[in-house]
Protein backbone atom coordinates (compact mmCIF):
# COMPACT_ATOMS: atom_id res chain seq x y z
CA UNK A 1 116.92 80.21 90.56
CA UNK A 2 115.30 83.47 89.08
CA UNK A 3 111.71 83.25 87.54
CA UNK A 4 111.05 86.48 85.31
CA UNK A 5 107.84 87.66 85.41
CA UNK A 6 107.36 86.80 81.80
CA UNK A 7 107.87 83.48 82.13
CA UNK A 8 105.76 83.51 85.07
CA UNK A 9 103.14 85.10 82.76
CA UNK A 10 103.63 83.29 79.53
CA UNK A 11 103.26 79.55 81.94
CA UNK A 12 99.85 81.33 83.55
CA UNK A 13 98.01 82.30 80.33
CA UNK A 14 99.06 78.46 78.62
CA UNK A 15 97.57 77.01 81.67
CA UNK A 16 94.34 79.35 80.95
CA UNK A 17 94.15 78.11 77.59
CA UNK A 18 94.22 74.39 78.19
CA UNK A 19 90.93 72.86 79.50
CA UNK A 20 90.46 69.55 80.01
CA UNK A 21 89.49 67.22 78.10
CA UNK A 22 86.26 66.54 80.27
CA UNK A 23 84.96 70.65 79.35
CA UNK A 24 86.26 70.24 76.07
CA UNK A 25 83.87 67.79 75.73
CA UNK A 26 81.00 69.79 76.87
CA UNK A 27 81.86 72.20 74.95
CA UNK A 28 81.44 70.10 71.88
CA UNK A 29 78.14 68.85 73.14
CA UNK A 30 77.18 72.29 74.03
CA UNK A 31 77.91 73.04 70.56
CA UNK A 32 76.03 70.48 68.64
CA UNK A 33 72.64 71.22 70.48
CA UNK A 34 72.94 74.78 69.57
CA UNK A 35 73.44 73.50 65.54
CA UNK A 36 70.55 71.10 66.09
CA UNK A 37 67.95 74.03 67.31
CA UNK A 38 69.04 75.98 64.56
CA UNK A 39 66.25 75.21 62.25
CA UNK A 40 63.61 76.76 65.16
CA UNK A 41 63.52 80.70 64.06
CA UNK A 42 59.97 81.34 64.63
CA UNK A 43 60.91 84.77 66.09
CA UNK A 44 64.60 86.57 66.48
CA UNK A 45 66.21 86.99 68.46
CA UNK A 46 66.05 82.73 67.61
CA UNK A 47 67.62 79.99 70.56
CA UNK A 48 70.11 79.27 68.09
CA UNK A 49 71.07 83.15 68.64
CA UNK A 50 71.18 83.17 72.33
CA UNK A 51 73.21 79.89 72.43
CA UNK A 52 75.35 80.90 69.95
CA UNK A 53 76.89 84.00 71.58
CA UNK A 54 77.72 81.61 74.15
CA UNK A 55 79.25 79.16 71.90
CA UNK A 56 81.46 82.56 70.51
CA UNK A 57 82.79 82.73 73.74
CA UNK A 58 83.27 79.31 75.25
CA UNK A 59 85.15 77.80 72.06
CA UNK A 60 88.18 80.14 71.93
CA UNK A 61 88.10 80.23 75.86
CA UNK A 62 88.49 76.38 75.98
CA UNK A 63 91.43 76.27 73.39
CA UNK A 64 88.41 74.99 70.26
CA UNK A 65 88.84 78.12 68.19
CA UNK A 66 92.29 79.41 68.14
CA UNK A 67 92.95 82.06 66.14
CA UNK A 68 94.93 82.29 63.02
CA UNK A 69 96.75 84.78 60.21
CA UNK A 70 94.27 83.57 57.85
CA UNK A 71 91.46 84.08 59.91
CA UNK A 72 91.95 87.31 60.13
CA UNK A 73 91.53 88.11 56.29
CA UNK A 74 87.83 86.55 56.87
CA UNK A 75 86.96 89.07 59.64
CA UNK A 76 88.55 92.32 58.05
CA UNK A 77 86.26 91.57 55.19
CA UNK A 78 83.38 91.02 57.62
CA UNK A 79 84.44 93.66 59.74
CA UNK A 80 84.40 95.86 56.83
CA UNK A 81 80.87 94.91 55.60
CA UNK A 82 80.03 95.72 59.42
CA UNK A 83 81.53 99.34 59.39
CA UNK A 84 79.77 100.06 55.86
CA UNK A 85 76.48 99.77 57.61
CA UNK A 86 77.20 101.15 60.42
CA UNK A 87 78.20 104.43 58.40
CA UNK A 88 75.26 103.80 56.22
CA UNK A 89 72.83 103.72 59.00
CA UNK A 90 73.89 107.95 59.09
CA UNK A 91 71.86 108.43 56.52
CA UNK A 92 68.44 106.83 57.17
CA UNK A 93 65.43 108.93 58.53
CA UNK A 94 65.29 106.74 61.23
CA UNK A 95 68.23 105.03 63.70
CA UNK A 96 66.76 101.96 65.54
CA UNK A 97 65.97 99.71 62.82
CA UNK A 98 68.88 99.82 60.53
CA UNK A 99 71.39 99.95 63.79
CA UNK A 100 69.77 96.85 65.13
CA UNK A 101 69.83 95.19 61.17
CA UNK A 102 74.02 95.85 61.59
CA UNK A 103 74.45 94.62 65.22
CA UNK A 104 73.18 91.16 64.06
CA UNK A 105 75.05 91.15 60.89
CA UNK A 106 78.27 91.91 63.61
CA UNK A 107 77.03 89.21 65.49
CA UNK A 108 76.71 86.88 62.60
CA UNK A 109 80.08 87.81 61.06
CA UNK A 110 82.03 86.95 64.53
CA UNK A 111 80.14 83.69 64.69
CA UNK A 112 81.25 83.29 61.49
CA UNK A 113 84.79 83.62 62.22
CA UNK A 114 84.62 81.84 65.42
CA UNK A 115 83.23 78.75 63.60
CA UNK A 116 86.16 78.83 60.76
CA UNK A 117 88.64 79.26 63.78
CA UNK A 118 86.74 76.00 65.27
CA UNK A 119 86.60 74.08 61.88
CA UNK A 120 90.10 74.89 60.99
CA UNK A 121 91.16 73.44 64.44
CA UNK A 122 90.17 69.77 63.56
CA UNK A 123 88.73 70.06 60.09
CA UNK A 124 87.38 66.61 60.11
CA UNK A 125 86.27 65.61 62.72
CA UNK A 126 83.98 69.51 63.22
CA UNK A 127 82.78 69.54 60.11
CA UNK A 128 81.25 66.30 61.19
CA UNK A 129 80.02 67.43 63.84
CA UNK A 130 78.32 70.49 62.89
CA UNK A 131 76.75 68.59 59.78
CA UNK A 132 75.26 65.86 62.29
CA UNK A 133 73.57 68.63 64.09
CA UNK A 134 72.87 70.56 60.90
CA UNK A 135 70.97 67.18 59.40
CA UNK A 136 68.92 66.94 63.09
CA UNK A 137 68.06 70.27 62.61
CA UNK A 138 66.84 69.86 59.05
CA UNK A 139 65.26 66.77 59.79
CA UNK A 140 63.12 68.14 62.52
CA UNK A 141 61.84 71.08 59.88
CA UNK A 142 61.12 68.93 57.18
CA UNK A 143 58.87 66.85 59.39
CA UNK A 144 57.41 69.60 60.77
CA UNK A 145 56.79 70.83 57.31
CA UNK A 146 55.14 67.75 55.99
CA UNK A 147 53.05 67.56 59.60
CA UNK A 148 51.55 70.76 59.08
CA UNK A 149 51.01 71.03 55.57
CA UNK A 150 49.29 67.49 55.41
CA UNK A 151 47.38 68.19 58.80
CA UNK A 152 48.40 65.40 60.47
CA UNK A 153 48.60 66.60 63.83
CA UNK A 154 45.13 68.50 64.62
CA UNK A 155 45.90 72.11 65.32
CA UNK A 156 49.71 72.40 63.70
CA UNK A 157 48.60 73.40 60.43
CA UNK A 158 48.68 76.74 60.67
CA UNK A 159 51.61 76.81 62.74
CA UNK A 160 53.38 75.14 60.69
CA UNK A 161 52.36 76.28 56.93
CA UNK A 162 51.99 79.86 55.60
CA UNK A 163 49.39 80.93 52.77
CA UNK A 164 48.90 77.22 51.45
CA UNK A 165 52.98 76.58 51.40
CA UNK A 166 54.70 74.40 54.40
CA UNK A 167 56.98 76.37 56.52
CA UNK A 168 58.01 73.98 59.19
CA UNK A 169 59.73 75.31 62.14
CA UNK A 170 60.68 78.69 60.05
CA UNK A 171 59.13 81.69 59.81
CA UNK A 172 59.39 82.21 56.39
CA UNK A 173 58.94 78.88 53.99
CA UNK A 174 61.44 80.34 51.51
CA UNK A 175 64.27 80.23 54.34
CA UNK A 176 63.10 76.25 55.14
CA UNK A 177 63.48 75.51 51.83
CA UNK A 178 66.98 76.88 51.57
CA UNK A 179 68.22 75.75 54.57
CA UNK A 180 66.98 71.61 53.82
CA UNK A 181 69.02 72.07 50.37
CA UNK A 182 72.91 71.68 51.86
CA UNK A 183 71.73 68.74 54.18
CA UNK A 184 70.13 67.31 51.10
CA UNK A 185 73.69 67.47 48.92
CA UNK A 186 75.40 65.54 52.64
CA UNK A 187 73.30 63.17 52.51
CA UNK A 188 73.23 62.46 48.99
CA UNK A 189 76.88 62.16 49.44
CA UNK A 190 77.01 60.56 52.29
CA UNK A 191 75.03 57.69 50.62
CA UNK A 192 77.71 57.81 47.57
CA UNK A 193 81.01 57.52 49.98
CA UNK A 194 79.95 54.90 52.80
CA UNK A 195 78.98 51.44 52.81
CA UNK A 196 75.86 50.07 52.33
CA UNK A 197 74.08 50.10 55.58
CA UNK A 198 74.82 53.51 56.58
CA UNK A 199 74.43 54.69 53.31
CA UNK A 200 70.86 53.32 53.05
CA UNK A 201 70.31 54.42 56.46
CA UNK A 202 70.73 58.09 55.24
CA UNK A 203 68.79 57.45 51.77
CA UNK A 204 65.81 57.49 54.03
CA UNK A 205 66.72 60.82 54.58
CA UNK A 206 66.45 62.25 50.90
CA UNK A 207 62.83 61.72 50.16
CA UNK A 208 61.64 63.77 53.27
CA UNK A 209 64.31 66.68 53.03
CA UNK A 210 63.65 66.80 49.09
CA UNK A 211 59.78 66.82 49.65
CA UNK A 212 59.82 69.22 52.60
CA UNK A 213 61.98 71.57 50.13
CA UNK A 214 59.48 71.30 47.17
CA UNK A 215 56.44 72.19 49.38
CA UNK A 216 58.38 74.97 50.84
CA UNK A 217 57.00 76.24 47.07
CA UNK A 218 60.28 78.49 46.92
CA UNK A 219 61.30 79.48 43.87
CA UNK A 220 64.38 80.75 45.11
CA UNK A 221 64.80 76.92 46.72
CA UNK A 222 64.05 75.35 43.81
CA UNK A 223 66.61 77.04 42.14
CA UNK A 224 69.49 76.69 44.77
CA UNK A 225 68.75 72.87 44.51
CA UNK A 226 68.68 72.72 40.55
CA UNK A 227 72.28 74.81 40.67
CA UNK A 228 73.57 72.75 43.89
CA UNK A 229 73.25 69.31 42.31
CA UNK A 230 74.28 70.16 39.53
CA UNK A 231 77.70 71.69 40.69
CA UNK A 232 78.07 68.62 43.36
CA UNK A 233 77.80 66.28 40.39
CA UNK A 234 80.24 67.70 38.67
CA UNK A 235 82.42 68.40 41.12
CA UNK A 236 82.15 64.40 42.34
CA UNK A 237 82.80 63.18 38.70
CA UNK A 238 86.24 65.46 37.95
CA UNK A 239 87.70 64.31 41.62
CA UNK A 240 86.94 61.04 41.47
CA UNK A 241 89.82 58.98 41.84
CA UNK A 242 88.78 56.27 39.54
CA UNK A 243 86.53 55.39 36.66
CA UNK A 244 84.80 52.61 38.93
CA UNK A 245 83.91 55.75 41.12
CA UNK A 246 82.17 57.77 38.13
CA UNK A 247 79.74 55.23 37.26
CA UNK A 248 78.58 54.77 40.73
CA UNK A 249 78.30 58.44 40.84
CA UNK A 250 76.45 58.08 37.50
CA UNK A 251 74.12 55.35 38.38
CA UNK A 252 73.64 57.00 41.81
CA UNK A 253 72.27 60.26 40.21
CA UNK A 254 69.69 57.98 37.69
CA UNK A 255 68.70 56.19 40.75
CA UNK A 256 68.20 59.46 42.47
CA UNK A 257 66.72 61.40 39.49
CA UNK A 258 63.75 58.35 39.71
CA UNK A 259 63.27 58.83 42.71
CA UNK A 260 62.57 62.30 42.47
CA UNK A 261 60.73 62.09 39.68
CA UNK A 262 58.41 59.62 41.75
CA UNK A 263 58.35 62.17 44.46
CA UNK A 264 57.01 64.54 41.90
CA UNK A 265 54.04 62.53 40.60
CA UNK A 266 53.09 61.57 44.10
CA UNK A 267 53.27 65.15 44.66
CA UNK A 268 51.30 66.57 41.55
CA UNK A 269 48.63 63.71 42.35
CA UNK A 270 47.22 65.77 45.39
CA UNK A 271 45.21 68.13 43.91
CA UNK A 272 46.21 71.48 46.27
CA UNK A 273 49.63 70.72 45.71
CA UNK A 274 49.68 70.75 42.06
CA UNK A 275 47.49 73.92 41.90
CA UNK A 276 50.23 75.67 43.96
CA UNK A 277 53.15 73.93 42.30
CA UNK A 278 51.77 75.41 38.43
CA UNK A 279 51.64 78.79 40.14
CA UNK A 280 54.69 78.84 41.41
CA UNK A 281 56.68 76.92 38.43
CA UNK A 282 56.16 80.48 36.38
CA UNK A 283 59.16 82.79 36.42
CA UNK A 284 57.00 85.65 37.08
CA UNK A 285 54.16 86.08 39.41
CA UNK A 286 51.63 88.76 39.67
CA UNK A 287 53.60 90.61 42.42
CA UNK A 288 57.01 90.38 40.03
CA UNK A 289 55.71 93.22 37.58
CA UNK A 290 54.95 96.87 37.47
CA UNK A 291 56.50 99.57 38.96
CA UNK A 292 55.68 98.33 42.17
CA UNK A 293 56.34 94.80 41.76
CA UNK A 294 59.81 93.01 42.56
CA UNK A 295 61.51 94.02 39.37
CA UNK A 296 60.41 96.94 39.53
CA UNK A 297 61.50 97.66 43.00
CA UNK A 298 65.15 96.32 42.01
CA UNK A 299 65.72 98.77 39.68
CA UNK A 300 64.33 101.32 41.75
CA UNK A 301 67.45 99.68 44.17
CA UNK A 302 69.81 100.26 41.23
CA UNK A 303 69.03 103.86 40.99
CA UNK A 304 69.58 104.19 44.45
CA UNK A 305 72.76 102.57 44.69
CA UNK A 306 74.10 104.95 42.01
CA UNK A 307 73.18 108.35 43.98
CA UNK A 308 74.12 107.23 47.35
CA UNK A 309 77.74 105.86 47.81
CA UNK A 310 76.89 105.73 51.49
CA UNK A 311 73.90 103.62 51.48
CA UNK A 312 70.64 104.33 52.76
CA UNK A 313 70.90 102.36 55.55
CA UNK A 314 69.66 98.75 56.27
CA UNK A 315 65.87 98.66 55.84
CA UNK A 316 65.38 101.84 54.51
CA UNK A 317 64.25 100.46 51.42
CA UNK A 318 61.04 98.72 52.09
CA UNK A 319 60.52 101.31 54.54
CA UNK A 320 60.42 105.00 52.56
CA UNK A 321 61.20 103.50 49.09
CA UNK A 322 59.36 100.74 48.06
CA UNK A 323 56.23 98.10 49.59
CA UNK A 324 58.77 95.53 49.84
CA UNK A 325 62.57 94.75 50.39
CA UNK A 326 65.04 94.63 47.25
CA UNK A 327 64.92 90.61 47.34
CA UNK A 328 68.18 91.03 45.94
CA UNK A 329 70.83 90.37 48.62
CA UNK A 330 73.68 92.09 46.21
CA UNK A 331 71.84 95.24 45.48
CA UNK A 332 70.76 95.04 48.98
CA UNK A 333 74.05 95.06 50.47
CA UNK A 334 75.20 97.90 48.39
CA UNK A 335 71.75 99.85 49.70
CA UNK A 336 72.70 98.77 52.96
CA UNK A 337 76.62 99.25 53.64
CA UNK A 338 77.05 101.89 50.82
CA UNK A 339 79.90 101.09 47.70
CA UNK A 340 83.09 100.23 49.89
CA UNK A 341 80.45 97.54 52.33
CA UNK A 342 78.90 96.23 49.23
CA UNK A 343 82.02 95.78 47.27
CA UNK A 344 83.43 94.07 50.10
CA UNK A 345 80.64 91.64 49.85
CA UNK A 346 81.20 91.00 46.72
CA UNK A 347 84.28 90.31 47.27
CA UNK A 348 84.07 87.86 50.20
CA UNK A 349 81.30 85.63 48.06
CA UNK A 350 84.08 85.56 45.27
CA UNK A 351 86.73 84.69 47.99
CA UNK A 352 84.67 82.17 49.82
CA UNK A 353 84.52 80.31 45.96
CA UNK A 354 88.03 80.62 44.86
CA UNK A 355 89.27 78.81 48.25
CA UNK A 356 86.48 76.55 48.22
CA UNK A 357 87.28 75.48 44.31
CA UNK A 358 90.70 75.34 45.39
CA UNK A 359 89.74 73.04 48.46
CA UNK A 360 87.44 70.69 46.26
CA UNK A 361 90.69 70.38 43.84
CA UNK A 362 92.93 69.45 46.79
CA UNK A 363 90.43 66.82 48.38
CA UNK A 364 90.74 64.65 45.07
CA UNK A 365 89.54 61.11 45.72
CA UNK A 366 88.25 62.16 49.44
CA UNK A 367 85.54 61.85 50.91
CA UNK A 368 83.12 64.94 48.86
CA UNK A 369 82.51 66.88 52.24
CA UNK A 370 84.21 70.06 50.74
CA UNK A 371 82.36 69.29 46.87
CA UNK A 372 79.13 69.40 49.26
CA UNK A 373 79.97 72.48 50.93
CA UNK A 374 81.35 74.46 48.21
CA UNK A 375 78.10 73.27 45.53
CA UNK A 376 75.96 74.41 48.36
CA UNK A 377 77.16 77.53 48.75
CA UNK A 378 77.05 78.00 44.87
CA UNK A 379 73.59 77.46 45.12
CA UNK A 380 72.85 79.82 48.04
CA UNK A 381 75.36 83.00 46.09
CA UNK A 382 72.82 82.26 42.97
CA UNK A 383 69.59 82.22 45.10
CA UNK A 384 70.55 85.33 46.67
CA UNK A 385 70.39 87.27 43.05
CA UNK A 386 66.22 86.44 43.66
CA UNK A 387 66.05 87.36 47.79
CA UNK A 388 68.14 88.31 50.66
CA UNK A 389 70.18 85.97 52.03
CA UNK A 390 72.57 88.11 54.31
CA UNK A 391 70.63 87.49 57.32
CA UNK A 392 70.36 83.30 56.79
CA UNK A 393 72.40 81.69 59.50
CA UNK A 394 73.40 78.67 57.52
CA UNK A 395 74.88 81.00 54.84
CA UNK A 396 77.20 81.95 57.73
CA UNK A 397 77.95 78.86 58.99
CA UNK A 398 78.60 76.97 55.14
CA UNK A 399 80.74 79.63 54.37
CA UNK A 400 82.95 79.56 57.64
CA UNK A 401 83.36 75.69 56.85
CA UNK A 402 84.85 76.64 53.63
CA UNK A 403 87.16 78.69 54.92
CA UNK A 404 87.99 76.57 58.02
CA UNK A 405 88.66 73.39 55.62
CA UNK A 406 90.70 75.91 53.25
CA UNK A 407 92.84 77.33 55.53
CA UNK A 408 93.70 74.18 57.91
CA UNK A 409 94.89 73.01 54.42
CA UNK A 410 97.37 75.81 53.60
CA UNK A 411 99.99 75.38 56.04
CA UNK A 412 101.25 79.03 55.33
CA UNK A 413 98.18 80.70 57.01
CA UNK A 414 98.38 78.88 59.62
């Protein structure tokens, strides 16, 4: 009997793409340590970074990330963003920093993708996993945080605080206090959705993540968390299946609202942490006004944006134009991948929150995962009108969850 050598082909390349169970396996336990080291970016290139390009590779290699129609929507747009800079980086005075800015936003967008591929596979049962590692990972900042800020270990304090505001296992203490605030809405609803021992098992949890975020002294933080709980909430009370499940939301949110509130005054009763907290409750600081303050800087971005279609290239900014960077990831983005890359961003924020509102509507009277995911990444698209955010690597990996959840759900992308 003839064998064509398509067949012959076509049986070869299945057999490629089906490991066994046993490397599937490590694959997902490869996986889930790279998550749970995520929160360690003292320098970049981070370990997250190096075991995540290895974690782009294995997944689709082992049959964990296949690719779909839908998926490829999410990296044109990325792609696109990509290009922009690359074409921007042309018109900088200098080519080393702004090309090496792009190559890890390339790296970030197909990590990106690969994780929505991975998500979309199994969205359960991934999303779990990656938000177990994710909470490790947060865990292990926060309590670095609070070590270091509160001295407790002799000699971590200043490795783990940064002019009188706790940092944790970040470099920068406004990117710790951003990246406790999604593992702070999971766990919040995690105590909402499961029974009573697990669910007071992860209560423990909200104290430390919401205290390590408040002495992160971000205003930026602050703010996602205000705008995060408050679209979570929301989102929880219109898909709730029943009235019985409203009040316990409603209960569970006065409960919670004491106990921050008791967090607070046990905060504000140490003196160097209310002297910080007053400075930093202001909307403006010293360094926010002038010419050469922050607003003034962003308008100095606006300007720029206007005469240079092309952008100036990533960095540029800080570099020839201003002291600082933009701290305005929308402006920055146009600075940095001219009009078409920065209207592209634009437009993949506004994408990533039409399929996530769609997704919360179609999980009514589940289990909140998406209302978690999408309120989160609310919070992070408002913080990022007061800094840059489109370097964070949890930005990247929330919003490839949203679109791995969305499109497992629509049949016709698949």
């Amino acid at each position: 009997m003839a064998v064509t050598y398509d067949a012959v082909d076509g049986a070869v390349s299945r057999s490629k793409r089906q490991a066994s169970p046993g490397v599937k396996r490590l694959a997902l336990v490869y996986l889930w340590i790279t998550i749970a080291i995520s929160g360690v970016v003292y320098f970049e290139p981070a370990p997250y970074d190096a075991l995540m390009i290895g974690a782009v590779i294995l997944l689709p290699l082992v049959g964990l990330a296949p690719f779909t129609r839908g998926l490829a929507v999410y990296l044109t747009l990325l792609c696109g963003i990509v290009a922009g800079g690359f074409v921007a980086t042309t018109q900088a005075g200098v080519l080393g920093i702004p090309a090496t800015h792009v190559a890890v936003t390339l790296y970030l967008a197909l990590s990106s993708v690969v994780m929505a591929a991975f998500v979309a596979h199994k969205p359960e049962a991934n999303v779990r996993l990656i938000m177990s590692a994710y909470m490790v990972a947060a865990l292990v900042a926060a309590m670095a945080a609070l070590i270091g800020y509160f001295d407790l270990v002799p000699g971590l304090y200043d490795l783990f605080t940064e002019f009188g505001r706790a940092r944790g296992t970040f470099k920068d203490p406004n990117v710790l206090g951003a990246f406790l605030v999604p593992t702070l809405l999971y766990a919040f609803n995690v105590v909402l959705t499961a029974r009573f021992v697990r669910g007071s098992f992860w209560a423990l949890a909200l104290p430390l993540l919401l205290l390590g975020t408040l002495l992160s002294f971000s205003r930026g933080a602050w703010l996602n968390l205000f705008v995060s709980l408050a679209a979570f909430s929301f989102f929880i009370f219109v898909i709730a299946a029943t009235n019985r499940e409203r009040i316990k939301l409603v209960l569970a949110m006065v409960i919670a609202g004491v106990c921050a509130v008791g967090v607070l005054v046990v905060a504000q009763s140490i003196p160097k942490v209310a002297e910080i907290m007053g400075e930093r409750a202001t909307l403006e600081q010293s360094y926010d006004v002038g010419p050469e303050g922050r607003f003034g800087g962003q308008r100095k971005a606006a300007e720029l944006v206007m005469t240079h279609p092309l952008g100036i290239g990533a960095l540029e900014f800080g570099r020839v134009h201003h002291n600082e960077d933009v701290h305005e990831v929308y402006l920055n983005m146009f600075l940095n991948t001219g009009w078409i890359g920065g209207t592209l961003y634009i437009f993949l924020v506004l994408a990533t929150l039409v399929l996530g509102l769609q997704l919360v509507i179609r999980d009514r009277g589940g289990d909140g995962v998406s209302a978690v995911l999408v309120a989160a990444f609310i919070g992070m698209a408002i913080e990022g009108l007061v800094i840059d955010t489109d370097h964070w690597r949890h930005f990247y990996l929330i919003m490839a969850m949203i679109w791995g959840m969305a499109l497992a759900r629509s049949p016709e992308l698949r």
